[in-house]
Protein backbone atom coordinates (compact mmCIF):
# COMPACT_ATOMS: atom_id res chain seq x y z
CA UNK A 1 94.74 124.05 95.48
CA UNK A 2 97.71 122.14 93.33
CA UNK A 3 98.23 118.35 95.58
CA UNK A 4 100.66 115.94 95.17
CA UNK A 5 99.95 112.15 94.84
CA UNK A 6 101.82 108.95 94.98
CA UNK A 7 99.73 107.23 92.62
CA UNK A 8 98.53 109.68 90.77
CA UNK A 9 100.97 112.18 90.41
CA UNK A 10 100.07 116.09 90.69
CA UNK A 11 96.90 117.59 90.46
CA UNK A 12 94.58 120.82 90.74
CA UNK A 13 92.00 120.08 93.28
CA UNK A 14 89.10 122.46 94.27
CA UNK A 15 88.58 123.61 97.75
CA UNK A 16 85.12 122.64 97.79
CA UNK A 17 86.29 119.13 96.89
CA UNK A 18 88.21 119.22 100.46
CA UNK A 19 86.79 116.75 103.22
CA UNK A 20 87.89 117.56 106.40
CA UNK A 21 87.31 114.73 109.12
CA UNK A 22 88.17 117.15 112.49
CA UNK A 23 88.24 113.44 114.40
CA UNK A 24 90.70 111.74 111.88
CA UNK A 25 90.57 107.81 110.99
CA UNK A 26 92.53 105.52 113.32
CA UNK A 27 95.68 105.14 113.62
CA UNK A 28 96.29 108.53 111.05
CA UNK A 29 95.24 111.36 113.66
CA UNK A 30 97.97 113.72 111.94
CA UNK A 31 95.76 113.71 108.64
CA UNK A 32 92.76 115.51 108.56
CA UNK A 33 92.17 116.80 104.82
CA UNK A 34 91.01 114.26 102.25
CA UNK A 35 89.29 113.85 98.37
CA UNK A 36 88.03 111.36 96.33
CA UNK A 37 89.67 109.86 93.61
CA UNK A 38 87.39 108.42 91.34
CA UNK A 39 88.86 105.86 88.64
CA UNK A 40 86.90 104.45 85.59
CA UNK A 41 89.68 101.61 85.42
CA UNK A 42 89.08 100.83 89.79
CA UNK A 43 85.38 101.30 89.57
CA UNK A 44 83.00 100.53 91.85
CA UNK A 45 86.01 101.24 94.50
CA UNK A 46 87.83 104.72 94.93
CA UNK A 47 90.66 106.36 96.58
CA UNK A 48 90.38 108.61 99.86
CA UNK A 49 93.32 110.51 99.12
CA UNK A 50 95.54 112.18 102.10
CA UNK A 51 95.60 116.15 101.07
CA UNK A 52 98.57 116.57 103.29
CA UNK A 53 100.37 113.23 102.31
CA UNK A 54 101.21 112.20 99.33
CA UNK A 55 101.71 108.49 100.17
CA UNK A 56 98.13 108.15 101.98
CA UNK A 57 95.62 106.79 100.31
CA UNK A 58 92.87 104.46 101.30
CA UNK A 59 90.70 102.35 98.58
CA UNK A 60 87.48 102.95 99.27
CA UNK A 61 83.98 102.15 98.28
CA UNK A 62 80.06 101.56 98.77
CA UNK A 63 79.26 98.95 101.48
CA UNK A 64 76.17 98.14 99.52
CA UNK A 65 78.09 96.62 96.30
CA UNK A 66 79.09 93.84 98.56
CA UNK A 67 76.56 93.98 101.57
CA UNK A 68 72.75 94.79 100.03
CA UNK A 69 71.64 94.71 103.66
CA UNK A 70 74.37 96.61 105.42
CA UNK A 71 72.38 99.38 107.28
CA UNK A 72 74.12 101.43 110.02
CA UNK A 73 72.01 103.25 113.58
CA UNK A 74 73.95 107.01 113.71
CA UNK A 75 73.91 108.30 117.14
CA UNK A 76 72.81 112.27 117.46
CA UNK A 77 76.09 113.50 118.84
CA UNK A 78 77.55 112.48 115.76
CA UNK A 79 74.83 113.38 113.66
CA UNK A 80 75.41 117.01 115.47
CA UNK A 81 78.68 116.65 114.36
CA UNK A 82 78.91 116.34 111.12
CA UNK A 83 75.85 118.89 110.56
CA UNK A 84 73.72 116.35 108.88
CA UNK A 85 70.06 118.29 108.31
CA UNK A 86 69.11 115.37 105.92
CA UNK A 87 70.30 111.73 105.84
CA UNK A 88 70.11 112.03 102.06
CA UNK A 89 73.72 113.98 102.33
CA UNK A 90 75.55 111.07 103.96
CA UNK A 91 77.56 108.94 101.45
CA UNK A 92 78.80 105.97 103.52
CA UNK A 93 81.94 104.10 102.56
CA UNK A 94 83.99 101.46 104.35
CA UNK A 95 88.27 101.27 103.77
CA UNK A 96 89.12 98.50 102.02
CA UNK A 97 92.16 96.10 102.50
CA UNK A 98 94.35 94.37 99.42
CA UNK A 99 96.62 91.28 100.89
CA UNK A 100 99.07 89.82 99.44
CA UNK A 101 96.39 87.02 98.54
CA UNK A 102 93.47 89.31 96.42
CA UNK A 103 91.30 86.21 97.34
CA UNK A 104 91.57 87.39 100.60
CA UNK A 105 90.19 91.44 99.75
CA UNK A 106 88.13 92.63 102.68
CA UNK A 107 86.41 95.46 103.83
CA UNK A 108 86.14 97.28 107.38
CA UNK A 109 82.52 97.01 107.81
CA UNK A 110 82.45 98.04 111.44
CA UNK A 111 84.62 101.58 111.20
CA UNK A 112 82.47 103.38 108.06
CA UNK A 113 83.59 106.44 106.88
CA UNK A 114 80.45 108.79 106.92
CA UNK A 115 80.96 111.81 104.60
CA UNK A 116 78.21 114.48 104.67
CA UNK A 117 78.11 116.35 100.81
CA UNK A 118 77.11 119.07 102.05
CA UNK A 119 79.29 120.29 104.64
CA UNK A 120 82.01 118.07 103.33
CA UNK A 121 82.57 117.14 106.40
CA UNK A 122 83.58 113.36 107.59
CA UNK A 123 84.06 110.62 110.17
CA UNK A 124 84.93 107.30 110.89
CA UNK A 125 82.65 105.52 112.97
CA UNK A 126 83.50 102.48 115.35
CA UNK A 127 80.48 100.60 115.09
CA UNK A 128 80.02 98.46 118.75
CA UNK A 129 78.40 95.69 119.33
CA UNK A 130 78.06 95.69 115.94
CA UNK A 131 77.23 92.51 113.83
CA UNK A 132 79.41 93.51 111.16
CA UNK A 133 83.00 92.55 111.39
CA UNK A 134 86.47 94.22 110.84
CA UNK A 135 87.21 92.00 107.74
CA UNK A 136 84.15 91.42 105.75
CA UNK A 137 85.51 89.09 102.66
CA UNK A 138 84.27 90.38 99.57
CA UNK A 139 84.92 87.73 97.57
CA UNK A 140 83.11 84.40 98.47
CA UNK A 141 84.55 81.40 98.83
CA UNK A 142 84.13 79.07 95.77
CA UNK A 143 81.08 76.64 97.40
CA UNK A 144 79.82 80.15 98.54
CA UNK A 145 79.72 82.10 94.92
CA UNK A 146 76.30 81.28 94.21
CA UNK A 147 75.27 82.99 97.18
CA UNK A 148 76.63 86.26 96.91
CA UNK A 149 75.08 89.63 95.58
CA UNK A 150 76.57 92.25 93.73
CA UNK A 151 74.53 95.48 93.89
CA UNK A 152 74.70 97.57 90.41
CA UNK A 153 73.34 100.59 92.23
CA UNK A 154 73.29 101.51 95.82
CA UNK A 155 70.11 102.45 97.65
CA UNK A 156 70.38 106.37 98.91
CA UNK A 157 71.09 106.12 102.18
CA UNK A 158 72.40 103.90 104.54
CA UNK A 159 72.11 105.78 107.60
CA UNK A 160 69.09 105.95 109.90
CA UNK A 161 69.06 108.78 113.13
């Protein structure tokens, strides 16, 4: 399947490469199709790209580069699903946001996009009563920088049932 991109212009994109997320992210219910962009120049984030919009794209990435501890409970109606026979499937990413200040770069820790490989099947979850928040600041502040951890590689899975 040929797509068109904003950002990165016109490409051939196989059908098993598709992610379909039947219960779309908020606030974009008209866009169900997705990929993954990966860039070696954007690394460790990526782009969820919009199959059916060329302007949509979300960065994207790993919860665990910023958050070694972030760990998510996955209910079994959504486990049921997204057909998830092994938690070993599930990648788990969380939408990132760019302000105008990049000092200020957070990421949605409480609405994770849950992607199972397999079935290539997705969805956002609203995490409640959740202790993560809606803007987790990935960047600490400058009496904080000794503080924060940077994960190289992120464990497996992040999902328990």
């Amino acid at each position: 399947m040929r797509i068109s991109t904003l950002r990165f212009g016109e490409f051939e994109l196989p059908e098993d490469k598709i992610i379909e997320m039947p219960k779309p992210i908020l606030g974009f219910e008209h866009l169900k199709r997705y990929c993954i962009i990966e860039r070696e120049e954007s690394e460790p984030f990526l782009w969820y790209q919009a199959v059916d919009d060329p302007a949509i794209a979300f960065i994207i990435v790993n919860p665990l580069f910023f958050c070694p501890n972030y760990h998510i409970e996955v209910n079994p109606k959504e486990i049921e699903e997204l057909r998830i026979a092994d938690v070993k499937a599930v990648e788990t990413y969380v939408i990132v946001t760019i302000p105008s200040d990049p000092q200020r770069i957070s990421a949605n820790m409480q609405g994770p996009i849950l992607i199972n490989v397999e079935t290539r099947l997705a969805k956002q979850l609203i995490l409640v009563n959740s202790e993560y928040d809606v803007r987790y600041y990935l960047l600490p502040e400058k009496d904080q920088a000794a503080k924060t951890t940077i994960v190289e590689e992120p464990a497996e899975s992040l999902v328990t049932i």
